[in-house]
Every structure is written in C-alpha cells, then in structure tokens.
Protein backbone atom coordinates (compact mmCIF):
# COMPACT_ATOMS: atom_id res chain seq x y z
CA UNK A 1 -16.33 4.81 2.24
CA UNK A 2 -19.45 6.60 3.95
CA UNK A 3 -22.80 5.63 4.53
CA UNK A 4 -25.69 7.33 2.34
CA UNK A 5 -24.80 9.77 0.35
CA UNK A 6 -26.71 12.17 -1.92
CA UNK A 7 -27.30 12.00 -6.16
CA UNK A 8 -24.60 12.50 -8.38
CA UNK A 9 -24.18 16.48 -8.64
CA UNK A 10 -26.90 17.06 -5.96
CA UNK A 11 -25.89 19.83 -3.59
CA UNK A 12 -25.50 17.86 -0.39
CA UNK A 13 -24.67 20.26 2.55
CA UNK A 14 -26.19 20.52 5.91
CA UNK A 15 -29.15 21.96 7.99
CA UNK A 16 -27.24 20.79 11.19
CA UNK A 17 -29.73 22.36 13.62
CA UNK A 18 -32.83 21.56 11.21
CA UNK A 19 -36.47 21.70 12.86
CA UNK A 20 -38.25 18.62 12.94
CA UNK A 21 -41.39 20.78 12.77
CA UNK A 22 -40.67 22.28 9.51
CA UNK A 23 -39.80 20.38 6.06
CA UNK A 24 -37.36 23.29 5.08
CA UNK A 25 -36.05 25.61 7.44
CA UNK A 26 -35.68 29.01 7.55
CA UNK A 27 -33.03 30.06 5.69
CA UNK A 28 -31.28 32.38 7.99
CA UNK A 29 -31.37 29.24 10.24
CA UNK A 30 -30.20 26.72 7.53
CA UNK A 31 -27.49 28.76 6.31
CA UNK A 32 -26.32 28.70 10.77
CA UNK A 33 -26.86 25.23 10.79
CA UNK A 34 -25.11 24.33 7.23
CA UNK A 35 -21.97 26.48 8.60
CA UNK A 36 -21.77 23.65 11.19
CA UNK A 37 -21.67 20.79 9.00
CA UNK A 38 -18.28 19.16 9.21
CA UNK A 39 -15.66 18.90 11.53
CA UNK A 40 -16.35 20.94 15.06
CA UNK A 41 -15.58 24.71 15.74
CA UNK A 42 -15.48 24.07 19.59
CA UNK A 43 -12.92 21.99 20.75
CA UNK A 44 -12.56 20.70 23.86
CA UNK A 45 -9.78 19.52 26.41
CA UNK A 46 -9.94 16.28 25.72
CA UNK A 47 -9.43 16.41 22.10
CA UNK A 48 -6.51 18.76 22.17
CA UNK A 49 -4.57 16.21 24.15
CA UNK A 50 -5.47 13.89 21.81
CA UNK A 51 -3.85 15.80 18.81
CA UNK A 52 -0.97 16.39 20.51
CA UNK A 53 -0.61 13.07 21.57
CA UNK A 54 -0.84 11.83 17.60
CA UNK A 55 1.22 14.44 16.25
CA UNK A 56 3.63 12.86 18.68
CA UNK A 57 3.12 8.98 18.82
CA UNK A 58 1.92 8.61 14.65
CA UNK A 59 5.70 8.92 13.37
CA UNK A 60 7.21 7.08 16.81
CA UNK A 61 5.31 4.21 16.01
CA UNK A 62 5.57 4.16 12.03
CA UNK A 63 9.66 4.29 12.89
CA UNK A 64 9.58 2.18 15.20
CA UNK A 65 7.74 -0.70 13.32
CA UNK A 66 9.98 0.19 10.57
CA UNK A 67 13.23 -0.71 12.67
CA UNK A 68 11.32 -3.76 14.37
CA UNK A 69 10.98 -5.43 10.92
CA UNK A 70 14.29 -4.17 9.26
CA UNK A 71 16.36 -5.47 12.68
CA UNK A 72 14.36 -7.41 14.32
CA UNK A 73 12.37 -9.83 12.06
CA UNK A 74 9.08 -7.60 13.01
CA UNK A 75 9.25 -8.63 16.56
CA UNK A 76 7.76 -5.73 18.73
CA UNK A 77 9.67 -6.86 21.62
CA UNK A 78 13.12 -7.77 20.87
CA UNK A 79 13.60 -3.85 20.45
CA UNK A 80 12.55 -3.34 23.97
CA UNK A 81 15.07 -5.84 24.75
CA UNK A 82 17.62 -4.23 22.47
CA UNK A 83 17.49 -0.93 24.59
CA UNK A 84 17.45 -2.58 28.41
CA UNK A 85 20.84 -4.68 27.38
CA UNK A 86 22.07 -1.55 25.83
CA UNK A 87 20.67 1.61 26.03
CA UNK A 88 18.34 4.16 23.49
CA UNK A 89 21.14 5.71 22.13
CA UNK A 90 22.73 2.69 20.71
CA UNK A 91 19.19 1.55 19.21
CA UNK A 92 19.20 5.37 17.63
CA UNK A 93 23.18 4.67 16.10
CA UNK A 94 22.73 0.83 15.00
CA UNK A 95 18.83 0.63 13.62
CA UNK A 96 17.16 3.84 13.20
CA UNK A 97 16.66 4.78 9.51
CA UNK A 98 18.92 6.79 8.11
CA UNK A 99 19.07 10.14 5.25
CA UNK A 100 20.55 9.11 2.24
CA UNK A 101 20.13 11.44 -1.33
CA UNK A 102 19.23 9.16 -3.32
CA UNK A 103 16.14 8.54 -1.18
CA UNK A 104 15.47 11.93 -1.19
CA UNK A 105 16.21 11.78 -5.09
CA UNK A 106 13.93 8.52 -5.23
CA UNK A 107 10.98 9.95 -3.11
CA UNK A 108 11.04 13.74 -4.96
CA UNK A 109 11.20 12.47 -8.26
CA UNK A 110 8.49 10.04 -7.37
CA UNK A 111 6.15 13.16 -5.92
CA UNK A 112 7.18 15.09 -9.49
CA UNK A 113 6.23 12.11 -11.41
CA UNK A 114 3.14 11.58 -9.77
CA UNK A 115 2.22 15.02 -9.84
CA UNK A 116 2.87 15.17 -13.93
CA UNK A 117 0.90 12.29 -14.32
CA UNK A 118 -2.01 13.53 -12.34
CA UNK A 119 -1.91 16.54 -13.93
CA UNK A 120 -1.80 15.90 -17.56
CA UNK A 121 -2.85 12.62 -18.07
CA UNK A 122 -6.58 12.54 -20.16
CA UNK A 123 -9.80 11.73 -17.08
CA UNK A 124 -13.04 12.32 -17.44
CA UNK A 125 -14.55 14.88 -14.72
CA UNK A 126 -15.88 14.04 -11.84
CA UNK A 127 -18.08 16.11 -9.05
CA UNK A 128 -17.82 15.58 -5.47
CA UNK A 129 -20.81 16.61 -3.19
CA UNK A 130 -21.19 19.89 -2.66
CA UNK A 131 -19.51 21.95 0.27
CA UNK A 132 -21.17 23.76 3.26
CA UNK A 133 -20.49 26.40 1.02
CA UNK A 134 -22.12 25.76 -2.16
CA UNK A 135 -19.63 24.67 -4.19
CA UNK A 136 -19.66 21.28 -6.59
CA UNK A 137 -16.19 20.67 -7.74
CA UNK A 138 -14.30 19.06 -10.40
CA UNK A 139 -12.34 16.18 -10.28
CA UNK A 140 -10.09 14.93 -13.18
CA UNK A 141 -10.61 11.48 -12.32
CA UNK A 142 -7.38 9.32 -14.42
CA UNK A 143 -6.21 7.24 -11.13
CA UNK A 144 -6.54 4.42 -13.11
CA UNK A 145 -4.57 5.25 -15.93
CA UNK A 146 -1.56 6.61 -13.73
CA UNK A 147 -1.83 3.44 -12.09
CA UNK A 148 -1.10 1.58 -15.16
CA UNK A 149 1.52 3.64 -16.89
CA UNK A 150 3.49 3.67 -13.15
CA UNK A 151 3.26 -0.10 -13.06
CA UNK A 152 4.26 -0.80 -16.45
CA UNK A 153 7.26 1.80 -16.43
CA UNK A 154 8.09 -0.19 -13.21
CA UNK A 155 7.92 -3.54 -14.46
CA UNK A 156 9.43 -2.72 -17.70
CA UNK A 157 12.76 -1.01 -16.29
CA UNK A 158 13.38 -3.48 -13.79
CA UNK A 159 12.65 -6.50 -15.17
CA UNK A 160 13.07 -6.24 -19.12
CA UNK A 161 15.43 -3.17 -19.35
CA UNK A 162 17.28 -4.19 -16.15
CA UNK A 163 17.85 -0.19 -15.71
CA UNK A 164 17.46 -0.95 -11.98
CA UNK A 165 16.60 -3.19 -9.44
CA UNK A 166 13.09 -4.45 -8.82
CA UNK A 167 13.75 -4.28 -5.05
CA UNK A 168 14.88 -0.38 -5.38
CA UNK A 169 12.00 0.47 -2.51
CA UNK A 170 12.72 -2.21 -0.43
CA UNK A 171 16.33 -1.71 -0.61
CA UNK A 172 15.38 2.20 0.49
CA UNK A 173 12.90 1.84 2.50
CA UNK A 174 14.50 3.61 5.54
CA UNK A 175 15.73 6.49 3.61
CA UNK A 176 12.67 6.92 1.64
CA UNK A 177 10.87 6.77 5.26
CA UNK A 178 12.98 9.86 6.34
CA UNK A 179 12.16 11.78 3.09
CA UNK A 180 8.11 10.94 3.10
CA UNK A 181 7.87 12.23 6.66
CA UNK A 182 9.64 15.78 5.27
CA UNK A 183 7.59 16.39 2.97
CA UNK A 184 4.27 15.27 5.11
CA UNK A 185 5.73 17.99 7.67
CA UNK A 186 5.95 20.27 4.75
CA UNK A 187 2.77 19.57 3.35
CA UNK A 188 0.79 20.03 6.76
CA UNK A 189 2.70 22.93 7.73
CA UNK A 190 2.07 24.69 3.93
CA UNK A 191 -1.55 23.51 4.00
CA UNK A 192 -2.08 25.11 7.38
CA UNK A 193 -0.26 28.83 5.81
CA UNK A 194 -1.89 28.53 2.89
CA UNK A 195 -5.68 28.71 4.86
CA UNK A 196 -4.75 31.96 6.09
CA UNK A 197 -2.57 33.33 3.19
CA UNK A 198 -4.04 32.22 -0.32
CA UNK A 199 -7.70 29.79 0.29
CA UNK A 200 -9.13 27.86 -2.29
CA UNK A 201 -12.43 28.75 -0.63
CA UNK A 202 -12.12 30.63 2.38
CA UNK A 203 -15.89 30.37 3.15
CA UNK A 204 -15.83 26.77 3.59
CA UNK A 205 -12.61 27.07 5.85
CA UNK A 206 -13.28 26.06 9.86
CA UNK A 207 -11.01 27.80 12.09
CA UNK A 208 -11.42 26.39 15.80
CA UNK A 209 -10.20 27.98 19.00
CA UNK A 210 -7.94 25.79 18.83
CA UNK A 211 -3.98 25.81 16.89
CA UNK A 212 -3.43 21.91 17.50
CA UNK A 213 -6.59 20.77 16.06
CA UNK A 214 -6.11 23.28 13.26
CA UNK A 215 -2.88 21.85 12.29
CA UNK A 216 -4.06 18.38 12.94
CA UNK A 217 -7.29 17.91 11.45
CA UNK A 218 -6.85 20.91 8.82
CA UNK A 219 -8.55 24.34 7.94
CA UNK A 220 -9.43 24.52 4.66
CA UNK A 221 -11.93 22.20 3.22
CA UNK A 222 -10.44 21.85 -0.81
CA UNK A 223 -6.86 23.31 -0.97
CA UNK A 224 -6.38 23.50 -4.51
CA UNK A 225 -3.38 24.48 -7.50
CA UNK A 226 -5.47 25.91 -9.87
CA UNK A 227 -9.10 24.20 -11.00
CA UNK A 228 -8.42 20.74 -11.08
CA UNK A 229 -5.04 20.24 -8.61
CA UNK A 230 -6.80 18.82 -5.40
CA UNK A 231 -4.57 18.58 -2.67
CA UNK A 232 -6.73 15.52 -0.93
CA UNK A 233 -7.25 13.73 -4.25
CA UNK A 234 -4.19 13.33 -5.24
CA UNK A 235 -2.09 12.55 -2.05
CA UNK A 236 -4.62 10.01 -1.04
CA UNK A 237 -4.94 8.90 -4.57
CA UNK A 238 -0.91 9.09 -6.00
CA UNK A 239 2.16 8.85 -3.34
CA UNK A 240 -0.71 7.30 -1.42
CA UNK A 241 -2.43 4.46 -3.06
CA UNK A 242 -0.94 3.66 -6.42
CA UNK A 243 2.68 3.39 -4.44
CA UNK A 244 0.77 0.97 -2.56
CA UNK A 245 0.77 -2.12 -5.01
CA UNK A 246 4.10 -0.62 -6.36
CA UNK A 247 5.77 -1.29 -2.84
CA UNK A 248 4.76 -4.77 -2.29
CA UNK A 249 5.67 -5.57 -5.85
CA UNK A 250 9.20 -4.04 -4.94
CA UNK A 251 8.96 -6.26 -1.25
CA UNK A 252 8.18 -9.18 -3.62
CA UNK A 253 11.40 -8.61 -5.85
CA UNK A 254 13.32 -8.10 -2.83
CA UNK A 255 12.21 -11.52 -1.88
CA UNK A 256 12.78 -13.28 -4.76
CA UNK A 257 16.54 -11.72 -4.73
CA UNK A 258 16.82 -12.69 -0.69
CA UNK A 259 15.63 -16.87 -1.08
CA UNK A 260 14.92 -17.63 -4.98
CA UNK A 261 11.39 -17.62 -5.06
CA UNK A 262 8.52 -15.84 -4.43
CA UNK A 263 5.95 -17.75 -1.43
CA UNK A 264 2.70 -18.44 -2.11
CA UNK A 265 2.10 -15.51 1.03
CA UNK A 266 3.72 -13.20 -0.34
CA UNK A 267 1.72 -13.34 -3.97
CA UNK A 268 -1.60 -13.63 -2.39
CA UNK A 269 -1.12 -10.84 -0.11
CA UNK A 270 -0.30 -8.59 -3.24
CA UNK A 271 -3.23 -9.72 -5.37
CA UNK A 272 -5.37 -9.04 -2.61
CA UNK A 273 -3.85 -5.71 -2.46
CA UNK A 274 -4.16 -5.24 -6.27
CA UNK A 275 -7.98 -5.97 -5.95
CA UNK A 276 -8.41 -3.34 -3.66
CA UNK A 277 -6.56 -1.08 -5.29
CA UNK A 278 -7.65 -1.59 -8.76
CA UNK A 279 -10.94 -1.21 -7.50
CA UNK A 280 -10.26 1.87 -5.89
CA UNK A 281 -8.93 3.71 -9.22
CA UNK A 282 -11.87 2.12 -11.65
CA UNK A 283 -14.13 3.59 -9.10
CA UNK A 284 -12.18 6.70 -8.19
CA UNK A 285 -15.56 9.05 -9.50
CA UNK A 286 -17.49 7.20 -6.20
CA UNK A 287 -14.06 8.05 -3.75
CA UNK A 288 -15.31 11.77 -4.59
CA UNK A 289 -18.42 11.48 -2.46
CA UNK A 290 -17.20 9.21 0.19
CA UNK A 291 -15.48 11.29 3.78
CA UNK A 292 -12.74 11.83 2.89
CA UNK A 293 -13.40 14.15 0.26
CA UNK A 294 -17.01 15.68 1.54
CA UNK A 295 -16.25 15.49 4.76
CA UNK A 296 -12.48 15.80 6.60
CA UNK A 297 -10.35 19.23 6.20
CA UNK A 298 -6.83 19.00 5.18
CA UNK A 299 -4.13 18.91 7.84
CA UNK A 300 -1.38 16.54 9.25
CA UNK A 301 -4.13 13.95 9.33
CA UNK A 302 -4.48 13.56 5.52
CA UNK A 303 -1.51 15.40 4.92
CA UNK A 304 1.46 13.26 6.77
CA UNK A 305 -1.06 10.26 6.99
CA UNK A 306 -1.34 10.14 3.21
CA UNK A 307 2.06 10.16 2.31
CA UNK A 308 3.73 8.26 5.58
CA UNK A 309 1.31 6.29 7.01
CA UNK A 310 -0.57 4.84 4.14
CA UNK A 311 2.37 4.25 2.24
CA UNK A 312 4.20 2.64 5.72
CA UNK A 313 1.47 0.89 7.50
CA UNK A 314 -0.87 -0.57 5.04
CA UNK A 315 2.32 -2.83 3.26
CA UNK A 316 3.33 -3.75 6.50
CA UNK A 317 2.33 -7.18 5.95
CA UNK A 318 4.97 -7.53 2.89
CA UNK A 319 7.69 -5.92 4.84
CA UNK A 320 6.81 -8.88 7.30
CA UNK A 321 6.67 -11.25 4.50
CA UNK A 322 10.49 -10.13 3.42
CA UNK A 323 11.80 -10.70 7.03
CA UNK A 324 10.02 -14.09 7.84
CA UNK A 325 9.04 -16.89 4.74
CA UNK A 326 5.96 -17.67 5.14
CA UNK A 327 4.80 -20.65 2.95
CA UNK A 328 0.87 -21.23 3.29
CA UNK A 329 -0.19 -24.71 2.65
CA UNK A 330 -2.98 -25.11 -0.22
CA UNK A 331 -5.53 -25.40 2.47
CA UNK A 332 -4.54 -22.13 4.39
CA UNK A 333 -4.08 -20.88 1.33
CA UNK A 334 -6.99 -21.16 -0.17
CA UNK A 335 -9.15 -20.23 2.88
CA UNK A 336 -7.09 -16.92 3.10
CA UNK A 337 -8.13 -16.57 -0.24
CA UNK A 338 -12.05 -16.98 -0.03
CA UNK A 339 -11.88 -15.06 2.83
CA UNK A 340 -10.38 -12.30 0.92
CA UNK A 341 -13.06 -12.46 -1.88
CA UNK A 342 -15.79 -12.67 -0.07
CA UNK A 343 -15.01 -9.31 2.07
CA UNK A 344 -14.73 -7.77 -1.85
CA UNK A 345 -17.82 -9.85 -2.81
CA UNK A 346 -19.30 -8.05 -0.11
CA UNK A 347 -17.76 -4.15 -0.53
CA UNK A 348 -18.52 -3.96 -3.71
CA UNK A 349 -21.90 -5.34 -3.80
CA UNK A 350 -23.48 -3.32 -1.14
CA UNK A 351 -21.61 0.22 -2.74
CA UNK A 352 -22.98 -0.83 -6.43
CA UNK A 353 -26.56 -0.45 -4.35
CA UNK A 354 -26.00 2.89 -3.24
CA UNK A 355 -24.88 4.05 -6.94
CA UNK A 356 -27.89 2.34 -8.51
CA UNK A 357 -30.47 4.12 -6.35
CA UNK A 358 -28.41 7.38 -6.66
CA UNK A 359 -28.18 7.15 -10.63
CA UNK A 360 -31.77 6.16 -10.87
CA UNK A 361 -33.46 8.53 -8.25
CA UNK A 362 -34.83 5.25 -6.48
CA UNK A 363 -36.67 3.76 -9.78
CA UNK A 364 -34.76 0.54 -9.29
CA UNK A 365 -34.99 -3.16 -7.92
CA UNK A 366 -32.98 -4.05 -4.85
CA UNK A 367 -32.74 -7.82 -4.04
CA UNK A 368 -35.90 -8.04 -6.51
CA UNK A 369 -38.11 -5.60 -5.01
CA UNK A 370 -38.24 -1.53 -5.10
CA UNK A 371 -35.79 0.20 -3.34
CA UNK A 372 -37.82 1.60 0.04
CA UNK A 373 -35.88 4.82 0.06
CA UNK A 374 -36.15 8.52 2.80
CA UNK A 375 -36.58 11.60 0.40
CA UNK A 376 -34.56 13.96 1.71
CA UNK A 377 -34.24 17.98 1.79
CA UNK A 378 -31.54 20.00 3.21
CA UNK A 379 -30.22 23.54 3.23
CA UNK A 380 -25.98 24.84 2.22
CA UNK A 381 -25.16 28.37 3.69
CA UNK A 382 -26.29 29.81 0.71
CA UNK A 383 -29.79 29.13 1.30
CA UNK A 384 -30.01 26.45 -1.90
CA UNK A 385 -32.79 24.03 -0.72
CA UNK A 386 -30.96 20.33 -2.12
CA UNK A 387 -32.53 17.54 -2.22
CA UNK A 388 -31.42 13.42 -1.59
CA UNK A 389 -32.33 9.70 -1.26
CA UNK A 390 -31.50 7.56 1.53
CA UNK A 391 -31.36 4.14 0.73
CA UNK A 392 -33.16 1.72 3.90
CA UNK A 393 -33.29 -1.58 1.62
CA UNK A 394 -30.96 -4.41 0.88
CA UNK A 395 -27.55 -4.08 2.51
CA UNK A 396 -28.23 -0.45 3.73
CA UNK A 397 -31.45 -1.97 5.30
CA UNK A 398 -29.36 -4.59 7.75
CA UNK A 399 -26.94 -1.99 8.50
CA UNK A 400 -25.92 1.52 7.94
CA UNK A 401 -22.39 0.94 7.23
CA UNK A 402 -22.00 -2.82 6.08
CA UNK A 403 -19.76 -1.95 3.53
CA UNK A 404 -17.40 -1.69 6.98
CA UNK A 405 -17.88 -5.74 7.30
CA UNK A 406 -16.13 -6.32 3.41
CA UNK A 407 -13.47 -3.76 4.34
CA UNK A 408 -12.78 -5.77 7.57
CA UNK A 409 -12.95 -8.98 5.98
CA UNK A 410 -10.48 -8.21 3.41
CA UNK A 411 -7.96 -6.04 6.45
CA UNK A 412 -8.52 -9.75 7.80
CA UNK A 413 -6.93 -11.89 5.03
CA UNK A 414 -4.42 -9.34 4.37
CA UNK A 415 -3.07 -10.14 7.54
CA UNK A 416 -3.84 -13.90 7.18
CA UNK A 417 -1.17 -14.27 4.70
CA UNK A 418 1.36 -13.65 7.37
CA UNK A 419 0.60 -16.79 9.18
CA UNK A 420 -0.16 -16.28 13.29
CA UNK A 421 2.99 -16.46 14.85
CA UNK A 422 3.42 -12.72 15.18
CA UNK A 423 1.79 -9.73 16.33
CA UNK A 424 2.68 -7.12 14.09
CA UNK A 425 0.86 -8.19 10.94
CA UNK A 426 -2.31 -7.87 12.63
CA UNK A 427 -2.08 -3.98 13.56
CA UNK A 428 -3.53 -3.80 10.84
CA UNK A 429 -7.17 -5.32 11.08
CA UNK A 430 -6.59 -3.44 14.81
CA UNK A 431 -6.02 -0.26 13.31
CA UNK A 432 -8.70 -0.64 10.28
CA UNK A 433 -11.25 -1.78 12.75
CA UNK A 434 -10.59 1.48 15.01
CA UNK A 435 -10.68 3.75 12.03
CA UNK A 436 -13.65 1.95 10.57
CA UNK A 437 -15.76 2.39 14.08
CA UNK A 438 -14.59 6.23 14.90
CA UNK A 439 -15.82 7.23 11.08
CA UNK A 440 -18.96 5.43 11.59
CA UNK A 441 -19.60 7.82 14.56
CA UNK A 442 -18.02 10.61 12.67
CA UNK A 443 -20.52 10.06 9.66
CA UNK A 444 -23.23 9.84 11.96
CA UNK A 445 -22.73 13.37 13.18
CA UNK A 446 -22.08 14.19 9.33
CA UNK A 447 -25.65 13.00 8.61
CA UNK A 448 -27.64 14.19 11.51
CA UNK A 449 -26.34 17.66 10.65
CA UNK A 450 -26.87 17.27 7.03
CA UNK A 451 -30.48 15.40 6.86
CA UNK A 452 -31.44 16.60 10.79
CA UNK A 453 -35.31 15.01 10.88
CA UNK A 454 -34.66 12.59 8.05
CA UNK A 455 -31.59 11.04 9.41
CA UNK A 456 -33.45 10.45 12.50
CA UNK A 457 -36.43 8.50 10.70
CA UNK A 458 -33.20 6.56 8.83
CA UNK A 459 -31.86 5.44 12.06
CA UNK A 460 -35.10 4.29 13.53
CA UNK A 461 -35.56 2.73 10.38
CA UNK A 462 -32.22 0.86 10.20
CA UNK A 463 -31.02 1.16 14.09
CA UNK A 464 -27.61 -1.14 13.69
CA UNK A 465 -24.57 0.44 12.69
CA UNK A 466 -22.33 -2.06 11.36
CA UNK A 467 -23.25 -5.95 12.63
CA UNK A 468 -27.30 -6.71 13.28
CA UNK A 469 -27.58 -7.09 16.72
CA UNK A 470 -24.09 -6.99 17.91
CA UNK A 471 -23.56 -2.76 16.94
C-alpha cells in the first residue's frame, strides 16, 4: 500500500540523482541514478546490527507469543514467572511447540496445494511497475478464486463431509509453527543461492557489502519459476494471506468445540478479517504496484515473514479469542464495528482515487472538481524516458499516505474485539503502526529517487505525511 504510483503499464523506474535543472537527464546519468532506485547498496553499522538483531528476535518472539497464549491464556508475563519459579529449561520441556508429522504433512501439503492452485487456476494478467531494469512483468492474478475454492473445500470437509475437524489448525498450531519456520529458513536461504546461481534478472539484483542485509532484506528483485511463478506474489498472496481467514475460521471451530458457541468477538473479528482480505484478492491487480512488489527484494524479510509471521501474528487476536471468551455487549459491539468500517470506508476510498486518475491519465473529477495532478518524467537504466501522474487532490492532497489512517483504523478494531484487559492483542496496532511509519519513510526515498525534482514540488505541495498537522 504505497503512496503515488505511476499508470497502469507505465515504466516507472528511477532517476535517483535527477537534476533539478534539466527536465530529462542525461542518460548516462539516469541510467547511474535508476541503478540506485530501491533498497541501498551501502550499508552501514547500524543497520547490520539491526538485521542481525531480527534474524534473531523475529522467531523468539513469534514462539514465544505462541506459548504465552497456548499456556498461559496470552499473558506476556506469567511466562516470565514460569521460568524464575522454575527455570528455562523446564519452560523449553513443558510449553515450547513441538515437531509432529502430521504438521509437517498438514503444512507441505498445504504449500503443494497452494502452489497447484496458483499455478493452474484461470487469472487474468496483470503488470506490475516496471523494474530499475526495464522490465514490466506478468502477473496471473486468480487470488480470488484460490481463495474461494480453499474456503469452500474447507468448509465443505469439515463441516458437511465431517472428513476432519474444523479446528485441525488450531489443534496444530504448534507443530504447524515448527514446520512454517523450516520452510521460511529454506526459502530465504534458497532465495539468497538462487541470486548468485540461476537469477530471474540478474540486472535488477542489488548486492551490498554487506552478507546480513543480503540475506535479510534479499538480492534479487523478482525470483521467479518460469514466466508467471513469482516468488513474492504468491507467498504474500497464498500460505500468506488466504491462510489468514482460513486460520481464524479454524480458531472459531476450535471455539465452538471448547464452550458451545461462537462469541459475538470472535465473529466480528473474522468478518473484519474477511473484509480485508476479500478486498485484498478482488484487488490483487493494484497489490502489483504497491512496495512490496515494486519496491522490497526477496530475503528472510518477505521470505520467513510471509509464511511465519503473517500467518502467526496477524490472527493473534483469534488465538487470544480461543484462550479468553470475550463476549462484547451490543454497544461495544457495535462501536468496534463502525470503527472497523469506517477505517475500510476510508482505505478503499482514497486507493479507488489513485486508480481513477491512473486509468484516466488525470481526465477525471475528484471530490467534484479536476484532479490537480504533477506530470512526471523519469529515466530506468536503460535510458527509456517514462512518464507519470502524481495525484495532489482529494485524499492524496491532505496527506501523502492517508490510506495509512484506514489501515490503522481497521489494525484498531481488530484488536478491539479482544476487549482491554490484555496486552497482547494490541501488538498488533503497535506493530502495524511501526511498519506503517518506517514504509512511509521508505517510500519517500522510493519517490525522491524515482521522480527527483517532481517529488520535491509533490511534497511542498502536500507537506504532511500521514495526519494534517500532527506528521
């Protein structure tokens, strides 16, 4: 979910170092300054640590969440407490997860059924932006309708054919947690071979000075199988966000098993969910120009964070929901709710903006009046000269990223649902909030390098960020 991007099929890569005295630079400078666009080559102290420290802390504190809500009711503390009257090693014996094969049966034949689906289910094709590089790829774009035929195989085994148990992923959740993070060690570990053995593209790979940031953030830019097999589009789109709404619908069964019923929490939080995600997959053609594909490589950050964290930390709140009954009354119920809708109200409203002035080159009403757009030009590495619009009325007028405030709205009633009487649901507006901030700065370097002079006249044009007057 970036801020301005370019036309459908335009050729958006960067001028990085483009001259504000010149309207198209030369091209043995735009092609240096292109090269740059993206994630840095020079890396310094500061942010090696920081990988390091990620690589390290990211599956600690996905595990140790994990065994907080599975022993502990989701208290963060009684763990702590766990290990000072006893000691580590007895919290490692009595409540860390635990292999199983059937949960490494469950979460392979999950990846291979995914993988089948996004492979030869019928999509229409889809472009993302173009790379540093030059290249405009394609996108079989059928999220929607894997989505679908998951659920209703789901829903149809467990509940009408009874061939297992709707609560099968809540039931495995520790062993399935064990075989995600193998194969996210796999994946970012094959990714990071596969830049220096067999590249997609090898000229829009970034190798830094330094190993740990390689690994971390990822080399190449599009690691592919073939034409259409995307590596980031389908572990962000498959084991990623279609298990999403599969999980809490499994956390919900579990539930219903555990007390009888399913709370009025518990179904709100996966509608909300559902809304999201549904939105997601009917939209999946716009994910294609938003940062994650045009902008971040491919390493342990999309890699392991696709198929352990998203899959881990974003249905926290129904793993909460299973350990403590929460029953809303109407009133909190119904706030939750609007509060909910109106981030997605929001979202979706100021990103249907953007497309309309990108499908109609500007020639289009915004809040009743013309669109007041920035024509843009910018330079790829191999000296193309692209052209773009960026969009300074209605919603992209108040702010450059207020499609941020729906996100955060809707992160917000997610964890509403869970009541306030923990801590633990609420990572997650912390966390979304965090992310949500750093890629506003990160797409802000994106832009400069990409528009140079005209993302300059943008920002003096629109100078808040996310929230007039406040950032």
């Amino acid at each position: 979910m970036a801020g301005p991007t370019s036309t459908v099929r335009a050729r958006p890569t960067a001028a990085k170092q483009a001259a504000d005295a010149a309207d198209v630079p030369a091209k043995g400078d735009a092609r240096k300054a292109a090269s740059n666009w993206g994630r840095s080559w020079d890396i310094g102290i500061l942010t090696v640590v920081g990988c390091y420290f990620l690589l390290a802390f990211c599956p600690v504190l996905v595990t140790f969440f994990w065994l907080s809500c599975t022993s502990f009711q989701c208290s963060i503390v009684a763990p702590v407490e766990y290990v000072l009257a006893n000691d580590f090693q007895a919290l490692v014996a009595n409540h860390f997860p635990k292999p199983t094969l059937f949960g490494f049966q469950l979460y392979f034949g999950w990846l291979l059924f995914q993988a089948v689906l996004y492979t030869f289910l019928p999509g229409k094709i889809g472009y993302g932006q173009t790379t540093p590089a030059g290249h405009t790829l394609p996108y079989v774009v059928n999220g929607l309708l894997a989505w679908i035929v998951t659920h209703a195989l789901f829903i149809a085994g467990a509940f009408y054919f009874n061939l297992f148990d709707g609560s099968i992923i809540a039931d495995n959740w520790g062993a399935l947690l064990i075989a995600a993070n193998c194969y996210g060690y796999f994946l970012t570990f094959f990714s990071y071979a596969k830049a220096y053995i067999f590249p997609s593209h090898p000229e829009d790979r970034k190798i830094s000075n330094s190993f740990v940031y390689n690994l971390f953030m990822g080399i190449e830019f599009n690691p592919r199988f073939g034409k259409y097999f995307d590596f980031k589009l389908f572990h962000n789109g498959r084991p990623g966000i279609v298990a999403w709404t599969l999980i809490n619908l499994s956390f919900a069964a579990a539930q219903y098993k555990q007390i009888g019923y399913v709370t009025n929490s518990m179904a709100l939080l996966n509608f909300l969910h559902i809304v999201y995600v549904l939105d997601f997959f009917y939209n999946e053609d716009w994910y294609l120009r938003t940062i994650d594909i045009a902008h971040d490589h491919f390493g342990f950050y999309l890699a392991w964070g696709d198929t352990v964290w998203l899959p881990y930390m974003y249905t926290l709140q129904s793993h909460f929901l299973l350990r403590n009954t929460i029953n809303l009354t109407w009133a909190e119920f119904s706030i939750v709710f609007a509060i909910g809708m109106i981030g997605y109200y929001i979202f979706r409203t100021v990103n249907n903006q953007k497309d309309l002035v990108r499908s109609t080159d500007g020639k289009c009403l915004i809040w009743g009046k013309p669109a007041r757009v920035i024509r843009t030009e910018f330079t790829t590495t191999n000296g193309d000269v692209h052209r773009s619009l960026l969009l300074t009325s209605g919603y992209w007028g108040v702010s450059r990223h207020f499609n941020y405030v729906g996100d955060l709205l809707m992160s917000l009633a997610m964890c509403l649902t869970c009541g306030v009487g923990y801590i633990l649901p609420y990572f997650y507006i912390v966390y979304m909030t965090i992310l949500l901030v750093q890629r506003i700065e990160r797409d802000h370097l994106r832009c400069k390098g990409k528009y140079g002079k005209y993302w300059d006249m943008y920002c003096t044009q629109v100078p808040y960020k996310l929230i007039p007057y406040v950032f």
